[in-house]
Every structure is written in structure tokens, then in C-alpha cells.
C-alpha atoms as a PDB file:
ATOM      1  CA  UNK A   1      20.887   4.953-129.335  1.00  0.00           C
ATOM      2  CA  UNK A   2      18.460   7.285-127.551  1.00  0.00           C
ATOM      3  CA  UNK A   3      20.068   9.144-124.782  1.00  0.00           C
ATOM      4  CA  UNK A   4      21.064   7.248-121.870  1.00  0.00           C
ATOM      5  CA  UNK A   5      19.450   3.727-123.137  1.00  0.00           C
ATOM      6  CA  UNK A   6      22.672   0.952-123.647  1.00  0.00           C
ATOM      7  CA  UNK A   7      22.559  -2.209-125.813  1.00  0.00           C
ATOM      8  CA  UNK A   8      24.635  -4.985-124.368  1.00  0.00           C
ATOM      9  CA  UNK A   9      24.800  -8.343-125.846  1.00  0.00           C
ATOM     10  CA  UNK A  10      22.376  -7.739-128.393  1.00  0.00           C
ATOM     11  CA  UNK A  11      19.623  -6.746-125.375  1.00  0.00           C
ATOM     12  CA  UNK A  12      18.267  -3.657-124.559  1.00  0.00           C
ATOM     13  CA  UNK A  13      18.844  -3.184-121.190  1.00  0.00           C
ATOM     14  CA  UNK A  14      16.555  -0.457-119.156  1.00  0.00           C
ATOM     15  CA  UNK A  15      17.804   3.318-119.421  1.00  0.00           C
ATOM     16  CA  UNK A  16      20.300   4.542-116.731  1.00  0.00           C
ATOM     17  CA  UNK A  17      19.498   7.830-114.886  1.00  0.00           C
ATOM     18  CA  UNK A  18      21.425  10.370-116.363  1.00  0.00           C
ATOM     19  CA  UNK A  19      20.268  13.649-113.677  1.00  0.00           C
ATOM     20  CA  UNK A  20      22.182  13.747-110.145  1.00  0.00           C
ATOM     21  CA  UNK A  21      20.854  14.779-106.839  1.00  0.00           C
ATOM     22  CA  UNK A  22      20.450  18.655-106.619  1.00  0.00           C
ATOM     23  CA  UNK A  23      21.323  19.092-110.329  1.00  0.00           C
ATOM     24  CA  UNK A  24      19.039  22.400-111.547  1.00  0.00           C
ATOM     25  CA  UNK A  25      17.318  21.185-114.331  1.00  0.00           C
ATOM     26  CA  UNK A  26      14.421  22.581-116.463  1.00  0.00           C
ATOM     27  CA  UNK A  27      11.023  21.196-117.664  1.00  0.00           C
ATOM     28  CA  UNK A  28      10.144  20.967-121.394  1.00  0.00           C
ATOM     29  CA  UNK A  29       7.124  23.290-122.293  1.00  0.00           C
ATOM     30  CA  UNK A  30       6.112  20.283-124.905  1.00  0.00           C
ATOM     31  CA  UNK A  31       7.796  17.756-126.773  1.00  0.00           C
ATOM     32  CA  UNK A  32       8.538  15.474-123.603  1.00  0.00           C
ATOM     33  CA  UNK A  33       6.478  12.518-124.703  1.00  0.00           C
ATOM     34  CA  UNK A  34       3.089  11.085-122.857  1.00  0.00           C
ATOM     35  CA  UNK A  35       5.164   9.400-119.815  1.00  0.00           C
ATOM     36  CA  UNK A  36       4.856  11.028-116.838  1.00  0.00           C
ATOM     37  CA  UNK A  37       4.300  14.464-117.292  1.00  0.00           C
ATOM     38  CA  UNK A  38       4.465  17.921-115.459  1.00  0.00           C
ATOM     39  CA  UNK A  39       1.298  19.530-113.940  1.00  0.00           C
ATOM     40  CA  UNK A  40       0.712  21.814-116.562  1.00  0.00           C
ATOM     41  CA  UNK A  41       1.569  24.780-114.468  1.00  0.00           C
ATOM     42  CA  UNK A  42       5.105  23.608-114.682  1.00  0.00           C
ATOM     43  CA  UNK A  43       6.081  23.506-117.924  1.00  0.00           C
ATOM     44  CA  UNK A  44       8.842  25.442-118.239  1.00  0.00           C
ATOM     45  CA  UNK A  45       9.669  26.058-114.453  1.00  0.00           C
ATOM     46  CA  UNK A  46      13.422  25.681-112.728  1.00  0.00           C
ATOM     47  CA  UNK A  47      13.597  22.949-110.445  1.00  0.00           C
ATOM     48  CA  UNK A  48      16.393  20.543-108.936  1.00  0.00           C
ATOM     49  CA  UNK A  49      16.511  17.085-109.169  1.00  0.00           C
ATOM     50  CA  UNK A  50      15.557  15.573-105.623  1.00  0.00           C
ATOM     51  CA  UNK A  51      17.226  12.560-103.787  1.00  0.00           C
ATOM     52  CA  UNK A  52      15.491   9.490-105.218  1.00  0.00           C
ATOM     53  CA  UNK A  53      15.369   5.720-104.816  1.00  0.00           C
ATOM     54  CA  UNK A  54      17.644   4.161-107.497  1.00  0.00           C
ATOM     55  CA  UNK A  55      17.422   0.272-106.701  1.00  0.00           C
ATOM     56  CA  UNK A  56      17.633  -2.446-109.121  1.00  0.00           C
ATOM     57  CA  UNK A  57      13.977  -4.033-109.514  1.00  0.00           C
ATOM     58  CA  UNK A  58      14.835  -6.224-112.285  1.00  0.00           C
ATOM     59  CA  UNK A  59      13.044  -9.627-112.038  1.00  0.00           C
ATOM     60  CA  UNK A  60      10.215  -7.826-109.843  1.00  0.00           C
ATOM     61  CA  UNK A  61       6.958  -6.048-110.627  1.00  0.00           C
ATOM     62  CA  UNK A  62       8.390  -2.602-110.518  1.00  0.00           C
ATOM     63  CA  UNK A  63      11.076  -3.280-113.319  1.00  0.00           C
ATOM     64  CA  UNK A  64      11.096  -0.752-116.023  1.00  0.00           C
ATOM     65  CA  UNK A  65      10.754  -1.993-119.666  1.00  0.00           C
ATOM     66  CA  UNK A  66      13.627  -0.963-121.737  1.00  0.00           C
ATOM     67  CA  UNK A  67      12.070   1.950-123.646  1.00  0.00           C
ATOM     68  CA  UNK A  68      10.507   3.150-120.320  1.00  0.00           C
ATOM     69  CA  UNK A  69      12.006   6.685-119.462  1.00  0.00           C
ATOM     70  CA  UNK A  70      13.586   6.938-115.661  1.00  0.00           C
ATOM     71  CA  UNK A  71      11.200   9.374-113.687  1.00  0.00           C
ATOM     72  CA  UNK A  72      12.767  12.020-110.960  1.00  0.00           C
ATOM     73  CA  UNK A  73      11.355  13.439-108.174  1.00  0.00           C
ATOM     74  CA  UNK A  74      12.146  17.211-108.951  1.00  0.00           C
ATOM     75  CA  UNK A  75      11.653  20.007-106.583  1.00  0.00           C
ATOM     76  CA  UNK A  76      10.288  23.324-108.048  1.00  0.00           C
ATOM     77  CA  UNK A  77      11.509  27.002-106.936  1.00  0.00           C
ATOM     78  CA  UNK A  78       7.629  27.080-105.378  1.00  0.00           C
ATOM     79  CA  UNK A  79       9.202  24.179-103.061  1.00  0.00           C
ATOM     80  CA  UNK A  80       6.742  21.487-104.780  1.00  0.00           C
ATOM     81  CA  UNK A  81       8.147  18.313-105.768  1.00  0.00           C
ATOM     82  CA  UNK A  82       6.549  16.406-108.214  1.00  0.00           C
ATOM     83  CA  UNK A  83       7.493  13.149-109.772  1.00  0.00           C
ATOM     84  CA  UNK A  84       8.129  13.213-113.927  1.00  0.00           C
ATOM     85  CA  UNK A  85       9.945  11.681-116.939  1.00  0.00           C
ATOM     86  CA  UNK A  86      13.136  11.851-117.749  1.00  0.00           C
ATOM     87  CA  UNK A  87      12.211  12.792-121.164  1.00  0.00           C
ATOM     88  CA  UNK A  88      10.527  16.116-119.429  1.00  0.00           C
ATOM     89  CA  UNK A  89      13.623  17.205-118.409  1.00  0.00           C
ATOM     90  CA  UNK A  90      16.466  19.368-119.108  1.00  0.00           C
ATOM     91  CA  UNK A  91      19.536  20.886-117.908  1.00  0.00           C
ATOM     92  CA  UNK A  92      18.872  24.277-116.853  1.00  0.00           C
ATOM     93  CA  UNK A  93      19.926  27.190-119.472  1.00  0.00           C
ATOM     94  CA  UNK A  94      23.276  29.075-118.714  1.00  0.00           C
ATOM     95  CA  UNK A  95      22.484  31.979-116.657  1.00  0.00           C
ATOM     96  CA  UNK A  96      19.434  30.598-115.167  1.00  0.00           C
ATOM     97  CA  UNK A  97      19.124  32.242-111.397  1.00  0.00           C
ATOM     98  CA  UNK A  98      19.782  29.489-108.723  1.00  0.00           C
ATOM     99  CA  UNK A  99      17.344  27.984-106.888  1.00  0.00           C
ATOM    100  CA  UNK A 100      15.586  30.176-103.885  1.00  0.00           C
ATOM    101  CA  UNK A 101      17.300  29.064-100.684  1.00  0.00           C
ATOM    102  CA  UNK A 102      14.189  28.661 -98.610  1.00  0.00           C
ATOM    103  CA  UNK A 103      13.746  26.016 -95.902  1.00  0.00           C
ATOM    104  CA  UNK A 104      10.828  23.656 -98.144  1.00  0.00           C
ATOM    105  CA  UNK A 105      13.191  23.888-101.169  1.00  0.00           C
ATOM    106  CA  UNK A 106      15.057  21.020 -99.986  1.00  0.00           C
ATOM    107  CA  UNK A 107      12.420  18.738 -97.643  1.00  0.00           C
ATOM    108  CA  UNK A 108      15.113  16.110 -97.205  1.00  0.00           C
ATOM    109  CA  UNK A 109      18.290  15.822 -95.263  1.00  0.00           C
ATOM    110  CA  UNK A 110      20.990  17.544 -96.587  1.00  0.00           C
END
């Protein structure tokens, strides 16, 4: 089984999230696959993983397809936040400095 994607009854059922809210994560610089990727620019850059939406759409017209990756919103140390695939992400390195504590690096209520 590929990362977070479960099998259950013999279905493939879509991939869980597997990234929490302000969890400092790191962007491929290739290998991420063709779904939803970083500006260019990015690759490579420290970010944290933003509050999202997580709602179950199944049965609607925004339900994933199994092998569909979950996408983040992740918010960069330059305090932009861009949305991008699961499969562009990665927990940051050991030792990596901690995000800036500016006022844009976290736009949302915390």
C-alpha cells in the first residue's frame, strides 16, 4: 500500500491526510509526481502545514478518486501559502530552523 491509501473490503477507499495543522514540513525539489505542484520557486523551501478544510465529499462532485493525493494548504517562511500535493511534501529534516515568527506566517486564528 502506498503511504496513507487503505484497502477495506476489497475497495480502495480515498487516501487519509497524513500532515497536521502547523506541522513544519518540506517540499520535494522533484520526484513529487504531476498533481498539484509547488511554484517552482519553492521547491525545496520550509513551510508549515496550514489549517485546512477536511470534510467528507464522498457522493459529491468534489470527491477525490482513490489514487488522488490529499492537497495542503502550506504556508512558506516568505508567509505565502500555496495549495499542493501531498506527494510534494515532506517532514522537515532534523535540525531544520523553525519557522520565522512574523505576524503573515500564520494568516489564520490561532
Amino acid at each position: 500500500m502506498k503511504n496513507a491509501e487503505a484497502w477495506w473490503n476489497g475497495n480502495t477507499v480515498a487516501r487519509q491526510h497524513i500532515y497536521k495543522v502547523d506541522q513544519r514540513v518540506q517540499i520535494k525539489t522533484r520526484d513529487g509526481g504531476g498533481s498539484k505542484p509547488p511554484s517552482e520557486g519553492l521547491k525545496g523551501a520550509l513551510g508549515v502545514i496550514s489549517p485546512q478544510l477536511f470534510q467528507d465529499w464522498a457522493g459529491t462532485f468534489l470527491e477525490r478518486e482513490p489514487e488522488e493525493s490529499p492537497e495542503y494548504y502550506v504556508t512558506f517562511d516568505t508567509g505565502v501559502t500555496e495549495t499542493i500535493s501531498e506527494d510534494w511534501l515532506e517532514p522537515a529534516p532534523p535540525g531544520s530552523p523553525p519557522a520565522p515568527q512574523q505576524p503573515n506566517m500564520k494568516p489564520w486564528p490561532v
